[in-house]
C-alpha atoms as a PDB file:
ATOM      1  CA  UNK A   1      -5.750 -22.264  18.241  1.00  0.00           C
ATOM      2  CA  UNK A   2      -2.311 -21.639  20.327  1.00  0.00           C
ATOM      3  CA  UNK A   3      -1.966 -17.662  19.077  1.00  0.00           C
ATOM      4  CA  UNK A   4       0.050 -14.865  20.802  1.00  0.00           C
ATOM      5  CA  UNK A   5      -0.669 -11.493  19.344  1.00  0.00           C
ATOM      6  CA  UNK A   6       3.143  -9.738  19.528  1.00  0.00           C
ATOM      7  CA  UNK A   7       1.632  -6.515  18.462  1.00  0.00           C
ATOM      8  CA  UNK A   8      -0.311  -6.748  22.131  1.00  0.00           C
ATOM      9  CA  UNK A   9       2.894  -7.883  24.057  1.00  0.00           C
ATOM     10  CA  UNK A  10       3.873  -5.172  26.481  1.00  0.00           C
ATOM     11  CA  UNK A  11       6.146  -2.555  25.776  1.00  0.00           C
ATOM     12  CA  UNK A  12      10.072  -2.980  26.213  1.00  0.00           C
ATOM     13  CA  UNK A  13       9.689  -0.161  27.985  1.00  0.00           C
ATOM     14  CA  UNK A  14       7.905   1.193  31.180  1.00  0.00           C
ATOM     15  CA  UNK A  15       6.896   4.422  32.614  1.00  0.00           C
ATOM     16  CA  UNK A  16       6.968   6.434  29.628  1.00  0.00           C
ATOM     17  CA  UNK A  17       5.108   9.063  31.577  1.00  0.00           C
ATOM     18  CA  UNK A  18       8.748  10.016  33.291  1.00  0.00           C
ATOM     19  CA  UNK A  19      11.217  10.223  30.155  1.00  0.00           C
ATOM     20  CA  UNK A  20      12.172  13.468  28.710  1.00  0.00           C
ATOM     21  CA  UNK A  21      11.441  14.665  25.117  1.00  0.00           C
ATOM     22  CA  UNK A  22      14.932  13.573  24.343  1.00  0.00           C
ATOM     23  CA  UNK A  23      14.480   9.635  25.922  1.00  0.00           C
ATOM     24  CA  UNK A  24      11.046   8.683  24.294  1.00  0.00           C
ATOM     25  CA  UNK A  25      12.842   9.888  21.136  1.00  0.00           C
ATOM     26  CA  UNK A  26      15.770   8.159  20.942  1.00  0.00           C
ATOM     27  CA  UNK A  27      13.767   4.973  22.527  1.00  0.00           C
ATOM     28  CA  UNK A  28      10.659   5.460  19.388  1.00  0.00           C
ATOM     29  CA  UNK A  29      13.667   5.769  17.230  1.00  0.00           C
ATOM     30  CA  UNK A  30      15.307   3.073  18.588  1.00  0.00           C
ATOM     31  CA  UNK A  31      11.905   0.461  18.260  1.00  0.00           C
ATOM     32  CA  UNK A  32      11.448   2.095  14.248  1.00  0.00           C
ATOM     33  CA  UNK A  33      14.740   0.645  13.535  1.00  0.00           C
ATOM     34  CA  UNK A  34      14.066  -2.614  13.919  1.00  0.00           C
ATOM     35  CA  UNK A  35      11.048  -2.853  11.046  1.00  0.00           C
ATOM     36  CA  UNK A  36      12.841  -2.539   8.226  1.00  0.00           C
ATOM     37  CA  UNK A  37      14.709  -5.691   9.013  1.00  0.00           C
ATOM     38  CA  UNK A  38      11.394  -7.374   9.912  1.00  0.00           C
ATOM     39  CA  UNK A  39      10.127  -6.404   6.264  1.00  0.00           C
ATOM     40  CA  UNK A  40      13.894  -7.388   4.779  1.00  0.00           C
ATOM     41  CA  UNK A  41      12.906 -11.294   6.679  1.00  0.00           C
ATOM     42  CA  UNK A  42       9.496 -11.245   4.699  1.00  0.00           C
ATOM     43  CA  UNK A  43      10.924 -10.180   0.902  1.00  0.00           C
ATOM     44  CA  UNK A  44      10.013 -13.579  -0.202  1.00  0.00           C
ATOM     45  CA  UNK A  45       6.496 -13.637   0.599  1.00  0.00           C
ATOM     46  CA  UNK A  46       6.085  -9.875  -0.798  1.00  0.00           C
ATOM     47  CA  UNK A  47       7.666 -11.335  -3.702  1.00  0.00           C
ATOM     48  CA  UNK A  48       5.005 -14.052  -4.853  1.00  0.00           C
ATOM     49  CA  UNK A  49       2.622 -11.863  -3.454  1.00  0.00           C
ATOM     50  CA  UNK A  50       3.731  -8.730  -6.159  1.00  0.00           C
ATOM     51  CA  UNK A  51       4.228 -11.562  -8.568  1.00  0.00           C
ATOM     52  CA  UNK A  52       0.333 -12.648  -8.885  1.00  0.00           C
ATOM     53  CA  UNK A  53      -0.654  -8.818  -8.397  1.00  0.00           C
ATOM     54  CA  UNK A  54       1.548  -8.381 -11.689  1.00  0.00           C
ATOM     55  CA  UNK A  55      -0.284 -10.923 -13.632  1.00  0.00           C
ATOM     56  CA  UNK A  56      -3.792 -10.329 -12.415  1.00  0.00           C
ATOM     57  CA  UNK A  57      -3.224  -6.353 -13.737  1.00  0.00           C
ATOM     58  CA  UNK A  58      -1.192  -7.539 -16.813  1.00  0.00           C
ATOM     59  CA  UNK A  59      -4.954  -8.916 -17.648  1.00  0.00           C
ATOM     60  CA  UNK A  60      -6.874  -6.427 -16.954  1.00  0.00           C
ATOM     61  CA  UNK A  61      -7.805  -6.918 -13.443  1.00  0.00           C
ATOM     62  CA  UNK A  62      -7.961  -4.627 -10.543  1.00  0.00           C
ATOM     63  CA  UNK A  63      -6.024  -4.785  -7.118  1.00  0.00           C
ATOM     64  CA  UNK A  64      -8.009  -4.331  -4.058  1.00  0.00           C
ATOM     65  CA  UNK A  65      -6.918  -3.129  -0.101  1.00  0.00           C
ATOM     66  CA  UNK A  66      -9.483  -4.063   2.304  1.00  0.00           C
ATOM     67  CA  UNK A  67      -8.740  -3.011   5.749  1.00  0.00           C
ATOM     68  CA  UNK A  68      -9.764  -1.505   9.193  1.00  0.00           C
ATOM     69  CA  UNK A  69      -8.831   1.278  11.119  1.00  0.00           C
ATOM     70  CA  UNK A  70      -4.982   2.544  10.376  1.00  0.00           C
ATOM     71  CA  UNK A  71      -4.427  -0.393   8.204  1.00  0.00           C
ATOM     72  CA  UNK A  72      -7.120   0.512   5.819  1.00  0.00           C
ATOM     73  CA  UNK A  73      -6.167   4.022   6.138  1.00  0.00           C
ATOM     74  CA  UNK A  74      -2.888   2.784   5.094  1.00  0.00           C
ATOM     75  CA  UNK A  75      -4.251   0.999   2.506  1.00  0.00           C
ATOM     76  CA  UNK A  76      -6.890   4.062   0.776  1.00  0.00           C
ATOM     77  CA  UNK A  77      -3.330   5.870   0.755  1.00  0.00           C
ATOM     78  CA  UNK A  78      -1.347   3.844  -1.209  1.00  0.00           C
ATOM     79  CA  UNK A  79      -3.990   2.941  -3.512  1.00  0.00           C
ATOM     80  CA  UNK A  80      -5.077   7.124  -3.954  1.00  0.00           C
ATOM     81  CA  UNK A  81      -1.072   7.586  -5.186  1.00  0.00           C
ATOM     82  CA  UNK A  82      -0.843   5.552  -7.957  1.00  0.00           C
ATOM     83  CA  UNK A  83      -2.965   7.675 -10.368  1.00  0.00           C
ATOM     84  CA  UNK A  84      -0.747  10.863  -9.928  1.00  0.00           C
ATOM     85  CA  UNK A  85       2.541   8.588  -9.498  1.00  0.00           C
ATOM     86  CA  UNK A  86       2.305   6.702 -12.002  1.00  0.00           C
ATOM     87  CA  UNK A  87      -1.172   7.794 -14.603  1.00  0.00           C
ATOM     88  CA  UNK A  88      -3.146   4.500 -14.076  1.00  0.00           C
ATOM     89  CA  UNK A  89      -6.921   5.004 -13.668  1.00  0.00           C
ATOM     90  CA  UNK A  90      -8.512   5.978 -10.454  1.00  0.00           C
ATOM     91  CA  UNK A  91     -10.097   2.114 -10.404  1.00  0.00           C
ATOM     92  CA  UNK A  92      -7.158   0.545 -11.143  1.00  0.00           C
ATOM     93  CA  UNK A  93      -6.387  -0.016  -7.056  1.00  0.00           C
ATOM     94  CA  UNK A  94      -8.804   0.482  -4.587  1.00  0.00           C
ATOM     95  CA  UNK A  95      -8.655   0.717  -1.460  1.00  0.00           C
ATOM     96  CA  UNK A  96     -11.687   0.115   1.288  1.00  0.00           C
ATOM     97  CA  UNK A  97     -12.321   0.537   4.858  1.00  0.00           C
ATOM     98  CA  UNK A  98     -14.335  -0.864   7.371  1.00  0.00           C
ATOM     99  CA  UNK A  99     -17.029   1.839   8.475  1.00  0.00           C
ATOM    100  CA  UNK A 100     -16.730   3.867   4.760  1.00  0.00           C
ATOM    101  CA  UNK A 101     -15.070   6.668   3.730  1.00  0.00           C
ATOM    102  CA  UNK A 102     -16.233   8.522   6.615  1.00  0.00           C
ATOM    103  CA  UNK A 103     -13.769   5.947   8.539  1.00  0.00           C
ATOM    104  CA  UNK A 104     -10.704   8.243   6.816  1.00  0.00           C
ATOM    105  CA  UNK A 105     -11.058  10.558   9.421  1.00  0.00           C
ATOM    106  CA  UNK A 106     -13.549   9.393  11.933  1.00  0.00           C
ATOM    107  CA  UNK A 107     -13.794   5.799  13.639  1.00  0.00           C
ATOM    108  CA  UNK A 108     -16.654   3.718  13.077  1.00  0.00           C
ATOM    109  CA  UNK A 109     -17.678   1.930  16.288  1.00  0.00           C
ATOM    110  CA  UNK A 110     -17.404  -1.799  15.764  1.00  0.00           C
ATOM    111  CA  UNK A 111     -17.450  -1.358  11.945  1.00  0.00           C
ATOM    112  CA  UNK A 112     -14.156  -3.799  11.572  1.00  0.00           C
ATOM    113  CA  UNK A 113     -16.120  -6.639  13.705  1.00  0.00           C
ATOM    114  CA  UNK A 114     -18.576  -7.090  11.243  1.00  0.00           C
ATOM    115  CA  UNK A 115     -18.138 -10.482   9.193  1.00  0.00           C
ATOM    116  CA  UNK A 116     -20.621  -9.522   6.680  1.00  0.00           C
ATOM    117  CA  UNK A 117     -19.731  -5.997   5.394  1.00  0.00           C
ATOM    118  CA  UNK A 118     -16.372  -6.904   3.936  1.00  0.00           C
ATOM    119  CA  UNK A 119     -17.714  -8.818   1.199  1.00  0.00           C
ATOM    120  CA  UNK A 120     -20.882  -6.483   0.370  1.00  0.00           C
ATOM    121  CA  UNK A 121     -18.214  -3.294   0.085  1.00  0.00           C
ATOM    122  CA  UNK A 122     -16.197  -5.778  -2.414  1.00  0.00           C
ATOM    123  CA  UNK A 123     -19.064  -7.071  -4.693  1.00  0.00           C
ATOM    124  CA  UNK A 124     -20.473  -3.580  -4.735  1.00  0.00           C
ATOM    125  CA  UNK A 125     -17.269  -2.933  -7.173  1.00  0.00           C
ATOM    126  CA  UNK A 126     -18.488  -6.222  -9.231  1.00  0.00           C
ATOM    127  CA  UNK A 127     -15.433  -8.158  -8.074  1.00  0.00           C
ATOM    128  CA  UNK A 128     -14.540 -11.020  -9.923  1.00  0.00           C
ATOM    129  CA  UNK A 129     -11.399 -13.801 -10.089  1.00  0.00           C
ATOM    130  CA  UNK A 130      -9.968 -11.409 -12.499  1.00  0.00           C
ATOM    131  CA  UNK A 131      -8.732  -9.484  -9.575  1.00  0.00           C
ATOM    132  CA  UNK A 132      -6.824  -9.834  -6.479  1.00  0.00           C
ATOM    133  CA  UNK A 133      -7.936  -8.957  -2.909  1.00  0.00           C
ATOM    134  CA  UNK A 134      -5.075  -8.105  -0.227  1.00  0.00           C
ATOM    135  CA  UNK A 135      -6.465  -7.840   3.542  1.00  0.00           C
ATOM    136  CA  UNK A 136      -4.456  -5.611   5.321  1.00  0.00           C
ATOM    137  CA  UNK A 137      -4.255  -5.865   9.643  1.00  0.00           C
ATOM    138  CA  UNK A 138      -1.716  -5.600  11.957  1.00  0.00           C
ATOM    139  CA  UNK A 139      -3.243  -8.222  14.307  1.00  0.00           C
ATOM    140  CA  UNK A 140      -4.205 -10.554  11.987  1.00  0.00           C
ATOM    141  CA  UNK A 141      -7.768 -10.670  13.864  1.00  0.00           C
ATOM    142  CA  UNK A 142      -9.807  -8.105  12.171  1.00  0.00           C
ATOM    143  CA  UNK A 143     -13.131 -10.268  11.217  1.00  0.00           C
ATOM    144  CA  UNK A 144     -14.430  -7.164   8.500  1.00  0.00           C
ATOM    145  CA  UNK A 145     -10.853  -8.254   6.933  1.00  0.00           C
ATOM    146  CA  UNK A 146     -10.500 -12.168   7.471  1.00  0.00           C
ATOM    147  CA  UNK A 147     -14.326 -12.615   6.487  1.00  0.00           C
ATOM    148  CA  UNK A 148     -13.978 -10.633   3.209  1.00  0.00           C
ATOM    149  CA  UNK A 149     -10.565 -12.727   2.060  1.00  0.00           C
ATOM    150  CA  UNK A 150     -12.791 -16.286   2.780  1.00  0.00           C
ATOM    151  CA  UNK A 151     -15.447 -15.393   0.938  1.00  0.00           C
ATOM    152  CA  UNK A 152     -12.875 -14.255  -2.154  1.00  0.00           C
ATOM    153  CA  UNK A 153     -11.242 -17.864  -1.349  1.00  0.00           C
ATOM    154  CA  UNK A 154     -14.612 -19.212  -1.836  1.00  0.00           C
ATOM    155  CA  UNK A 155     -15.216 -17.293  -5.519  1.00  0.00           C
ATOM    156  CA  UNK A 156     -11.779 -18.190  -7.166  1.00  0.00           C
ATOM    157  CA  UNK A 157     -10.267 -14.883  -5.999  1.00  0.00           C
ATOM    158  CA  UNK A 158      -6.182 -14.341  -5.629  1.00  0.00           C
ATOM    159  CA  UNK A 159      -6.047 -12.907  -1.785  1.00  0.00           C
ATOM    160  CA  UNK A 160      -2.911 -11.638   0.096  1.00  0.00           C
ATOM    161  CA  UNK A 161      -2.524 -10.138   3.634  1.00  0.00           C
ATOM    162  CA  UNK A 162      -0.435  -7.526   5.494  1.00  0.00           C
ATOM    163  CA  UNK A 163      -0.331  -8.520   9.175  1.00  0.00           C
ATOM    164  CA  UNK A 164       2.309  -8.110  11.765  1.00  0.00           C
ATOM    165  CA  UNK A 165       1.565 -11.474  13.737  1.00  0.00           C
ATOM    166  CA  UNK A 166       3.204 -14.839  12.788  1.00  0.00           C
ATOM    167  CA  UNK A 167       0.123 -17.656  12.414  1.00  0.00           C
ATOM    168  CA  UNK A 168      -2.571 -15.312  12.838  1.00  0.00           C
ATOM    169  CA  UNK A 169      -6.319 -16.084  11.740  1.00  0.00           C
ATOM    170  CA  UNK A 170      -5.993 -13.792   8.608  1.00  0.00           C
ATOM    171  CA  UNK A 171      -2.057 -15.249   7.360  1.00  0.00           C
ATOM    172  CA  UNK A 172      -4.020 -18.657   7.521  1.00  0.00           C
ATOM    173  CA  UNK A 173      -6.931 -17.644   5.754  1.00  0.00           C
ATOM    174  CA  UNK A 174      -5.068 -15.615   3.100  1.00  0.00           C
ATOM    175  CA  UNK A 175      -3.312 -17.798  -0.253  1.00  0.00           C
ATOM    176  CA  UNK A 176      -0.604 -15.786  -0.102  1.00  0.00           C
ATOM    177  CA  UNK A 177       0.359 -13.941   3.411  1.00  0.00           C
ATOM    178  CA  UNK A 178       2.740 -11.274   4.234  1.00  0.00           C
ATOM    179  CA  UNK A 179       3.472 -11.842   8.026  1.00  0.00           C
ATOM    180  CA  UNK A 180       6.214  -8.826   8.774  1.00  0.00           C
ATOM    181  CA  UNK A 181       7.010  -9.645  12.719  1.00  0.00           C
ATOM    182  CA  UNK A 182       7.951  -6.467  14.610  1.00  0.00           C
ATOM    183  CA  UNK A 183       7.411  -7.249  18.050  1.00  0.00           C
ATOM    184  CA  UNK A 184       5.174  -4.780  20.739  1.00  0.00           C
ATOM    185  CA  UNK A 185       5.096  -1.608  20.715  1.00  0.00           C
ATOM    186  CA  UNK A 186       6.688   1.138  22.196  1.00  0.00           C
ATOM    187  CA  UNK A 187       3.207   2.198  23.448  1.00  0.00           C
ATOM    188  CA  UNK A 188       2.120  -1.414  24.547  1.00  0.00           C
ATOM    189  CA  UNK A 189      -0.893  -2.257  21.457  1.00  0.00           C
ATOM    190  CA  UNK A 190       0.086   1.204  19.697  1.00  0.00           C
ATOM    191  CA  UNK A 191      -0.102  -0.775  16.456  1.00  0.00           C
ATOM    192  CA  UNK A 192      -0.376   2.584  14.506  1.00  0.00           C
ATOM    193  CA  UNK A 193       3.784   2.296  15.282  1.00  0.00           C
ATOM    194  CA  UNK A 194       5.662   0.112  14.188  1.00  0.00           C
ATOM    195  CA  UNK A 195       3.241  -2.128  12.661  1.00  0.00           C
ATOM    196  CA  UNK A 196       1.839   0.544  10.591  1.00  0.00           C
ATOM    197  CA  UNK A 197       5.234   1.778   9.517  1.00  0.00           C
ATOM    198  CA  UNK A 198       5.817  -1.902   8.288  1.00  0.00           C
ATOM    199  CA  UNK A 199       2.770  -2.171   6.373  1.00  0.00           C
ATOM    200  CA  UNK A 200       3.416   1.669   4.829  1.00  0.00           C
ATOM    201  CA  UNK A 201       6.725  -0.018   3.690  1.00  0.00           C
ATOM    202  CA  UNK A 202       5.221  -3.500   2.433  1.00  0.00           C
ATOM    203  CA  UNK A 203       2.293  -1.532   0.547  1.00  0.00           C
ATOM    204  CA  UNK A 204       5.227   0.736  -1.134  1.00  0.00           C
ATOM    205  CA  UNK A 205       7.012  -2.142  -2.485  1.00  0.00           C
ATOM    206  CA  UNK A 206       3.855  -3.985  -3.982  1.00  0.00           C
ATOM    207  CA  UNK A 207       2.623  -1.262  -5.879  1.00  0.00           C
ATOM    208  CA  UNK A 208       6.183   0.403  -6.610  1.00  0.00           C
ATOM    209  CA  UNK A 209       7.592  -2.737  -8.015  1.00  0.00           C
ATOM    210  CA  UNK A 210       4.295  -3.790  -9.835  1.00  0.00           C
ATOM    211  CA  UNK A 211       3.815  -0.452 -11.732  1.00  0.00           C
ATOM    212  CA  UNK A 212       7.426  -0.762 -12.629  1.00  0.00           C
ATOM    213  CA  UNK A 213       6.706  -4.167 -14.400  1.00  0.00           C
ATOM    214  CA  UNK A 214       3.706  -2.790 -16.315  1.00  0.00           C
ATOM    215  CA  UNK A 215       5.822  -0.371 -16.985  1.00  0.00           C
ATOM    216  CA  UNK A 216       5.162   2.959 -15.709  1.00  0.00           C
ATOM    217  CA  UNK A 217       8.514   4.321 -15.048  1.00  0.00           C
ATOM    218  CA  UNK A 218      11.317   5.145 -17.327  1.00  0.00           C
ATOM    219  CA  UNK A 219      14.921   4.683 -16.374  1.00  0.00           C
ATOM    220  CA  UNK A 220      13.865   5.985 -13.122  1.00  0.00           C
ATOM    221  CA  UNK A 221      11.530   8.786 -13.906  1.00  0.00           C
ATOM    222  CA  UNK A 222       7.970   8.820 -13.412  1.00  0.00           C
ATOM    223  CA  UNK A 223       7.305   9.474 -17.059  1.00  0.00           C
ATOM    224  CA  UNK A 224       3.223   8.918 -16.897  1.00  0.00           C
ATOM    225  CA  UNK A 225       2.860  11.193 -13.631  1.00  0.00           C
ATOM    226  CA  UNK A 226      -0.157  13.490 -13.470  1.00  0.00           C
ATOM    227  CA  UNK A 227       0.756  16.775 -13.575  1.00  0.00           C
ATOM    228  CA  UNK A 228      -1.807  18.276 -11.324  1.00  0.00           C
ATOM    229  CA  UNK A 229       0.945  21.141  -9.856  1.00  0.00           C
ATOM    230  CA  UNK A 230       3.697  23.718 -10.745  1.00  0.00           C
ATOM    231  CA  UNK A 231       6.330  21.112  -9.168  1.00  0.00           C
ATOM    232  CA  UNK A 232       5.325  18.414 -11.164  1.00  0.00           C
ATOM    233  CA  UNK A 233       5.427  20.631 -14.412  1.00  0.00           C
ATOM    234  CA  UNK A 234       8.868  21.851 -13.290  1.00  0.00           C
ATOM    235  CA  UNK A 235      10.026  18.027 -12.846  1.00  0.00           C
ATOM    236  CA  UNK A 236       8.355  16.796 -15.843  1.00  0.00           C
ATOM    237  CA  UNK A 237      10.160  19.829 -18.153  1.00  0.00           C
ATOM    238  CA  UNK A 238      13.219  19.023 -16.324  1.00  0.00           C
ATOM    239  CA  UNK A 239      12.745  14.819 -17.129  1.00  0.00           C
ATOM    240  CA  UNK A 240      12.148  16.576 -20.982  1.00  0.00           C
ATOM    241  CA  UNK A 241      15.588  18.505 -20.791  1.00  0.00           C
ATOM    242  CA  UNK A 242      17.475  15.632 -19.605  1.00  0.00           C
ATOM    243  CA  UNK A 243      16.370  12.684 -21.628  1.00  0.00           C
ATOM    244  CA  UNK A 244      16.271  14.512 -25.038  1.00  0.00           C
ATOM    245  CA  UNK A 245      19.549  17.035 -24.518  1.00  0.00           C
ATOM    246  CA  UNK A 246      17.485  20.211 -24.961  1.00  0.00           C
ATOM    247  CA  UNK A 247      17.048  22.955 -23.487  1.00  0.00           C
ATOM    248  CA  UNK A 248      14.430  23.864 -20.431  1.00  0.00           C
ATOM    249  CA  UNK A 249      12.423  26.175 -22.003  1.00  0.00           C
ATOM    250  CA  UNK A 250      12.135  24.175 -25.341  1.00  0.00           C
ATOM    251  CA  UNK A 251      11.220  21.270 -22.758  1.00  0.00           C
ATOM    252  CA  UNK A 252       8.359  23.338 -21.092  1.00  0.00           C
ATOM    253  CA  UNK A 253       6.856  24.326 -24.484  1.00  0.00           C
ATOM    254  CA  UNK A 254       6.857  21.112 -25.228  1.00  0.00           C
ATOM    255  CA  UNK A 255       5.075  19.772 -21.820  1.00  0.00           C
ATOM    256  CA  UNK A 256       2.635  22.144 -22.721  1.00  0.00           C
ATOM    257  CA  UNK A 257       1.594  20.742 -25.627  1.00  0.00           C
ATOM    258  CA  UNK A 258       1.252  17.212 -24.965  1.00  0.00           C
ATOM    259  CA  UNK A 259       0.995  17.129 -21.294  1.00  0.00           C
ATOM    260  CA  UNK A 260       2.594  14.489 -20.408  1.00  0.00           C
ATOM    261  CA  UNK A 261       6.903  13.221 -20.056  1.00  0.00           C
ATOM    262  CA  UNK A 262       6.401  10.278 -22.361  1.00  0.00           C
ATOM    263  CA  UNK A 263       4.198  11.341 -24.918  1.00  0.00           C
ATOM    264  CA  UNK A 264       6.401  14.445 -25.140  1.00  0.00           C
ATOM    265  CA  UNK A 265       9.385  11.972 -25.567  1.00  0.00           C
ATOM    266  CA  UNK A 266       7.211   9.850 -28.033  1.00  0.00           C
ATOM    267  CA  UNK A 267       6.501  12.730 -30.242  1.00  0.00           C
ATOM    268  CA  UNK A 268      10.189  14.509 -30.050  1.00  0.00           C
ATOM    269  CA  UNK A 269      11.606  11.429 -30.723  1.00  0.00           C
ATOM    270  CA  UNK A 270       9.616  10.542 -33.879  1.00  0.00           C
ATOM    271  CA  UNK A 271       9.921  14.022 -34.895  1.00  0.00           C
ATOM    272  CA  UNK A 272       5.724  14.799 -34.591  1.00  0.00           C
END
């Protein structure tokens, strides 16, 4: 098939090696600029996408990552801050790498070419359609990622993709793909860049706005946050003060005792 990986393409610029501090910068700064407008072309894709990952949780099912390398990385991020965010269960988005957890911090040789392994690391959560599947890859190419979405095709499963390349092997495969162009990097095939900032800002918006539809947040508090530190206390007592006109300290006593914004708003409010 006639495919040009952009993420490869050579840098706009050259002999990096010479610039000062102050040039590869301003020039970094420069190239980051341009994603958000690459993610503003792709809103309508992220939109059906988020729509379907909506419905699929609205019935009980389960959004999965699958990635390789910074992209899954990416992926075990977002899906490991939406229990404290937003109080959902640790299972209700997962996120899974090529190689393992020990991938996280380590590279696995050649773990992301394996067309096999995708799948096994999905069933071994009992996968079914009830879920949806999103493949995450800057390239497009990753065969742990693209074999893993066909075989989800092939069982009645919803599946998405992340990738940075228009018409790449994984947009094609996936029913509903998120193709966010951003062009090469500043460090030619650095797709930990730009590409990854793109995804980081894709992956935001899906589970932001999805949680927000089942939801989670109130005006725009995070009323079912964990709180798992002093600075979440301090915010949650502070939510308390504001939404119910009284006072801080009557807000942290009441924190205390049901430990957590909207049951404390729940209770005040019904006079329990």
């Amino acid at each position: 098939m006639d495919f040009t990986k952009t993420t490869e393409q050579d840098s706009n610029y050259n002999h990096l090696e010479k610039m000062s501090i102050n040039e590869l910068l301003i020039n970094i700064n420069a190239e980051d600029k341009t994603v958000p407008i690459a993610v503003e072309k792709a809103l309508p894709q992220i939109e059906e996408l988020i729509e379907q990952v909506v419905i699929k949780l609205k019935s009980n099912g389960r959004l999965f990552y699958i990635g390789a390398g910074t992209s899954g990385r990416l992926g075990i991020v977002d899906a490991s801050e939406c229990p404290p965010t937003f109080g959902v269960p640790h299972d209700l988005v997962i996120g899974l790498i090529a190689g393992g957890d020990n991938a996280i911090r380590k590279a696995v040789e050649f773990a992301e070419d394996s067309e096999t392994q995708g799948w096994v690391d999905l069933k071994s959560y009992n996968i079914t359609s009830n879920d949806i599947v999103i493949g995450i890859a800057a390239s497009g190419t990753t065969p742990y990622v693209i074999s893993a979405l066909k075989k989800c095709n092939e069982h009645k499963i919803i599946t998405g993709c992340i990738t940075c390349n228009e018409g790449s092997p994984l947009a094609l495969t996936a029913q509903l793909p998120i193709s966010v162009v951003v062009g090469p990097e500043f460090v030619t095939g650095s797709s930990r860049m730009k590409a990854g900032t793109a995804q980081k800002l894709v992956l935001n918006m899906i589970t932001t706005a999805t949680m927000i539809q089942l939801g989670k947040i109130k005006g725009n508090k995070m009323v079912d946050m964990q709180l798992s530190n002093n600075k979440l206390v301090n915010r949650g007592a502070k939510m308390l003060a504001s939404e119910l006109k009284i006072s801080y300290e009557k807000a942290q006593l009441l924190l205390k005792e049901h430990n957590n914004v909207r049951q404390a708003i729940n209770a005040y409010k019904s006079g329990n």
